[in-house]
Protein backbone atom coordinates (compact mmCIF):
# COMPACT_ATOMS: atom_id res chain seq x y z
CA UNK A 1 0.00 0.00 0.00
CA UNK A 2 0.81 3.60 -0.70
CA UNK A 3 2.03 5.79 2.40
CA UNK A 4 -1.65 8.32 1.66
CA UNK A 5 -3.47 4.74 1.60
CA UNK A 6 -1.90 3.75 4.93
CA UNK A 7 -2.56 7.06 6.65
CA UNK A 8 -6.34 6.62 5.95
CA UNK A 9 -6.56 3.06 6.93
CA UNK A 10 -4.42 3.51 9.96
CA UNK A 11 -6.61 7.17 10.82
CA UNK A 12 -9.84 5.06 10.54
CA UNK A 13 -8.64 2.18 12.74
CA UNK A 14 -7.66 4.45 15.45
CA UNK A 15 -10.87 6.38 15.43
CA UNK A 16 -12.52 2.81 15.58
CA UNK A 17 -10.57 2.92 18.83
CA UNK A 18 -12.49 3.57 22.18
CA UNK A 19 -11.08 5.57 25.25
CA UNK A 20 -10.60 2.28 27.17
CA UNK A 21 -9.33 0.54 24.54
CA UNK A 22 -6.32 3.33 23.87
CA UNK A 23 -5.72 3.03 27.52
CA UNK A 24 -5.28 -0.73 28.15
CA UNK A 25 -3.00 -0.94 24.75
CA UNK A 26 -0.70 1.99 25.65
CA UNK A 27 -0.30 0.08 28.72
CA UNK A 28 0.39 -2.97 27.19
CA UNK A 29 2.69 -1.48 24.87
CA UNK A 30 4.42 -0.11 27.88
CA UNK A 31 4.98 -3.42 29.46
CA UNK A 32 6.64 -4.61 26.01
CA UNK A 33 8.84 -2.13 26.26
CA UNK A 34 10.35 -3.20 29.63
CA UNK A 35 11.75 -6.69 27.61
CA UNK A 36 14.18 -4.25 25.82
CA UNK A 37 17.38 -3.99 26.69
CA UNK A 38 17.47 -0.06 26.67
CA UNK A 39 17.51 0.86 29.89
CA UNK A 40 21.40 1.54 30.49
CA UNK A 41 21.05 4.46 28.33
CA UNK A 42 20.56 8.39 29.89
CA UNK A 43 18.88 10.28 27.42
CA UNK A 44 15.48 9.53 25.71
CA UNK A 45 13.17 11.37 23.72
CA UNK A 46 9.72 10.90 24.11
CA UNK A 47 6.53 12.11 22.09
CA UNK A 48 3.79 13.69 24.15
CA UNK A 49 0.63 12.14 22.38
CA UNK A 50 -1.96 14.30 20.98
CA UNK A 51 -5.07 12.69 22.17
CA UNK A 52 -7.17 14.10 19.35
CA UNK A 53 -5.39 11.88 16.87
CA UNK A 54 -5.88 8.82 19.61
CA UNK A 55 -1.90 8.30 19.59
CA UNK A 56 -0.35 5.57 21.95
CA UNK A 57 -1.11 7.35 25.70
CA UNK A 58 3.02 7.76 26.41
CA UNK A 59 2.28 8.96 30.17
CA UNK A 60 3.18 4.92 30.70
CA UNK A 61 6.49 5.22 29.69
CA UNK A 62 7.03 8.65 31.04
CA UNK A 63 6.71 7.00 34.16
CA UNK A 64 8.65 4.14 33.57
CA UNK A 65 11.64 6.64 32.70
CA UNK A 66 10.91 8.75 35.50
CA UNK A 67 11.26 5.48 37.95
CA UNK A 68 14.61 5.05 36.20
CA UNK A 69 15.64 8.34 36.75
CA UNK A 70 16.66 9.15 32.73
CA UNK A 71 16.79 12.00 31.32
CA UNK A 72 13.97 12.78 29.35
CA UNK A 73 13.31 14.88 26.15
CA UNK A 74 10.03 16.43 24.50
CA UNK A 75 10.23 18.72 21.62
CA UNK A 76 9.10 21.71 20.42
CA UNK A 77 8.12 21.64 16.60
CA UNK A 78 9.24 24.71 14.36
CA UNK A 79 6.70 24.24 11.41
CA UNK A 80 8.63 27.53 9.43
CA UNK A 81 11.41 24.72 9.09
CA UNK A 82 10.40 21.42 10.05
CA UNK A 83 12.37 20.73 12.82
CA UNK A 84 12.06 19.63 16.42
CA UNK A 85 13.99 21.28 19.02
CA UNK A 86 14.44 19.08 22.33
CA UNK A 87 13.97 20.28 26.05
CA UNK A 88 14.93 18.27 28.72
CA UNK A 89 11.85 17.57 30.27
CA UNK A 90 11.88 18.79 34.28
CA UNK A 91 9.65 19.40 37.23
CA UNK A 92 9.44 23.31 36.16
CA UNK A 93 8.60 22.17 32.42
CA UNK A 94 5.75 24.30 31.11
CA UNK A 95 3.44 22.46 28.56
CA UNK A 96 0.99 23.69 26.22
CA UNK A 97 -0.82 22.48 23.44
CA UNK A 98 -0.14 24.20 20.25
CA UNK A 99 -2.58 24.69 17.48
CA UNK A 100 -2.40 21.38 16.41
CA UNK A 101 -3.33 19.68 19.66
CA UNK A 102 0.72 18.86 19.55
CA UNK A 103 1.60 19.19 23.84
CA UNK A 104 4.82 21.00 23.63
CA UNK A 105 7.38 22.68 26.16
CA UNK A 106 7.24 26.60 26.36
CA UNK A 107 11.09 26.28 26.93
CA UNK A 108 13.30 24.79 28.40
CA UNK A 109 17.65 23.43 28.44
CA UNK A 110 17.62 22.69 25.34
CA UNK A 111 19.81 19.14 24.55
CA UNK A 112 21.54 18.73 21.29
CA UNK A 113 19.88 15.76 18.94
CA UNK A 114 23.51 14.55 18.78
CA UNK A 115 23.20 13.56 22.73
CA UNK A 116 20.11 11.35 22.17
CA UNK A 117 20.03 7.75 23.00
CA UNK A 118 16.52 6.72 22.16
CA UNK A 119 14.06 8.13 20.24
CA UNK A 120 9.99 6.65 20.64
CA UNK A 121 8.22 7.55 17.20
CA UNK A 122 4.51 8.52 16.72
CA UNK A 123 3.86 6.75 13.84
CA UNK A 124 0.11 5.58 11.90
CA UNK A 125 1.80 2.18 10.08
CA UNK A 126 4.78 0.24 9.59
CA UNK A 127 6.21 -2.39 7.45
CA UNK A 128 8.07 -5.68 8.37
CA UNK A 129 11.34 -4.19 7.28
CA UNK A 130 10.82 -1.28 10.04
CA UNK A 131 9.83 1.73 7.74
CA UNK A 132 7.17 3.90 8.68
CA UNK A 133 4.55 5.88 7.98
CA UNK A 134 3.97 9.37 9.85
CA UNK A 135 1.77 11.94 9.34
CA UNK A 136 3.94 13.30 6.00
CA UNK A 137 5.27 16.56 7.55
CA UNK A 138 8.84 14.38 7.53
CA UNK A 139 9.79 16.23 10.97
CA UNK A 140 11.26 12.94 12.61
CA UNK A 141 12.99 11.89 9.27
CA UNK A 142 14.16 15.38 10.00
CA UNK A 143 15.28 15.18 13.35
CA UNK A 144 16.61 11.41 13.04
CA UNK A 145 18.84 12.73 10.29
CA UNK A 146 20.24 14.77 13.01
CA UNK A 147 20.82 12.43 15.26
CA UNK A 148 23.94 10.24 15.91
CA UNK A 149 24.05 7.54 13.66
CA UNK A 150 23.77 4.93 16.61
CA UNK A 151 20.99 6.48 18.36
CA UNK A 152 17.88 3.52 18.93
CA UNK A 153 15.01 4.24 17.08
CA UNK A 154 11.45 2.36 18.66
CA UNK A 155 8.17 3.23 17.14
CA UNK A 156 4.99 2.25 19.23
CA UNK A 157 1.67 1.11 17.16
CA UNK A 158 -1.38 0.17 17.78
CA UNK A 159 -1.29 -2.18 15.38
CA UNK A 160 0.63 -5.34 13.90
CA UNK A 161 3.24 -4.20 10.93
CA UNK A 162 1.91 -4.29 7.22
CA UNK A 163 3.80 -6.60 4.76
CA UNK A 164 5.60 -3.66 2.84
CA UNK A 165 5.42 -0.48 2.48
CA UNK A 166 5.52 0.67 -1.06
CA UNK A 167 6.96 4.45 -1.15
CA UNK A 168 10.14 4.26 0.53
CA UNK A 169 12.60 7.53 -0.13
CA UNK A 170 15.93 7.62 0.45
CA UNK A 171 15.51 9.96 3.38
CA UNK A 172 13.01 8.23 5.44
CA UNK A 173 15.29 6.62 8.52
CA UNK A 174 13.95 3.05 9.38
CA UNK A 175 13.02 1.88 12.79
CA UNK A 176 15.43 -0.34 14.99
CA UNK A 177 12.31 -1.64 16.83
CA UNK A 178 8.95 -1.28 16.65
CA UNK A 179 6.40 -2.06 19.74
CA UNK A 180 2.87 -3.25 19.81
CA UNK A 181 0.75 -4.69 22.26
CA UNK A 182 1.40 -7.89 21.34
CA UNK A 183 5.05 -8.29 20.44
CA UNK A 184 8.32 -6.37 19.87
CA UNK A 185 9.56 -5.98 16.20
CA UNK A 186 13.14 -5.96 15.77
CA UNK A 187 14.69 -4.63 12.22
């Protein structure tokens, strides 16, 4: 399937997708997560989810970092340019939703992408060979292409991975892992 054809199919499953049910899969996602071995690592970025588009409900993992004392990152996204700045994420953090329902930091320390360990990716589908599909702004392809070459890249879906994805660019950074509630995807 195309990438436009996954972004509807994926948009309608979610929407399909009652409050409950978002809640018990985040969760279970979250649990996956903790068979990983990427825990010895200090800093991790982390999507806020924007509940209007019935992302995966991160507050799990936020706490599951916080219990492991990391360092954690949100962004800030810079739609003049595409990018996402990152801002270590701290009791005096300051969070407001923008215009698109995207939670963001007012400000912040701001951490180089270079200094990332992990990255957890928002993302509508993915393929068996770990390429995604976002929402086609191309701000993580973006900000992955910024990052250090060895930084671990984790998407979290709903949803079990598609056979292939057939619009694959050069720039668009595949996934190291992939989470679900049922299993862990490894690329």
């Amino acid at each position: 399937m195309t990438k436009n054809e996954l972004r509807k199919k994926y948009k309608l499953l979610r929407n399909e997708l009652k409050a409950f049910q978002i809640e018990d899969l985040s969760l279970q996602i979250a649990n996956q997560l903790l068979r990983l071995e990427i825990w010895e690592y200090s800093f991790y970025h982390l999507f806020l989810s924007i509940e209007e588009q019935r992302e995966v409900n991160t507050d799990y993992i936020l706490n599951i970092l916080s219990g492991k004392d990391k360092n954690i990152l949100i962004s800030k996204s810079d739609f003049e340019t595409g990018s996402l700045k990152n801002y270590l994420l701290t009791d005096n953090t300051i969070i407001i939703k923008n215009k698109y329902n995207i939670p963001e930091p007012v400000d912040g320390i701001e951490i180089a992408n270079d200094k990332i360990e992990v990255v957890f990716l928002p993302l509508l589908a993915f393929d068996k060979k770990g390429n995604r599909v976002g929402y086609g702004k191309g701000f993580y392809d973006h900000f992955l292409a910024s990052c250090n070459s060895k930084t671990l890249k984790i998407g979290l879906s709903f949803f079990e991975a598609e056979e292939e994805i057939s619009e694959v660019f050069e720039n668009d950074i595949p996934l190291n892992f992939c989470v679900t509630p049922n299993q862990v995807y490894k690329f």
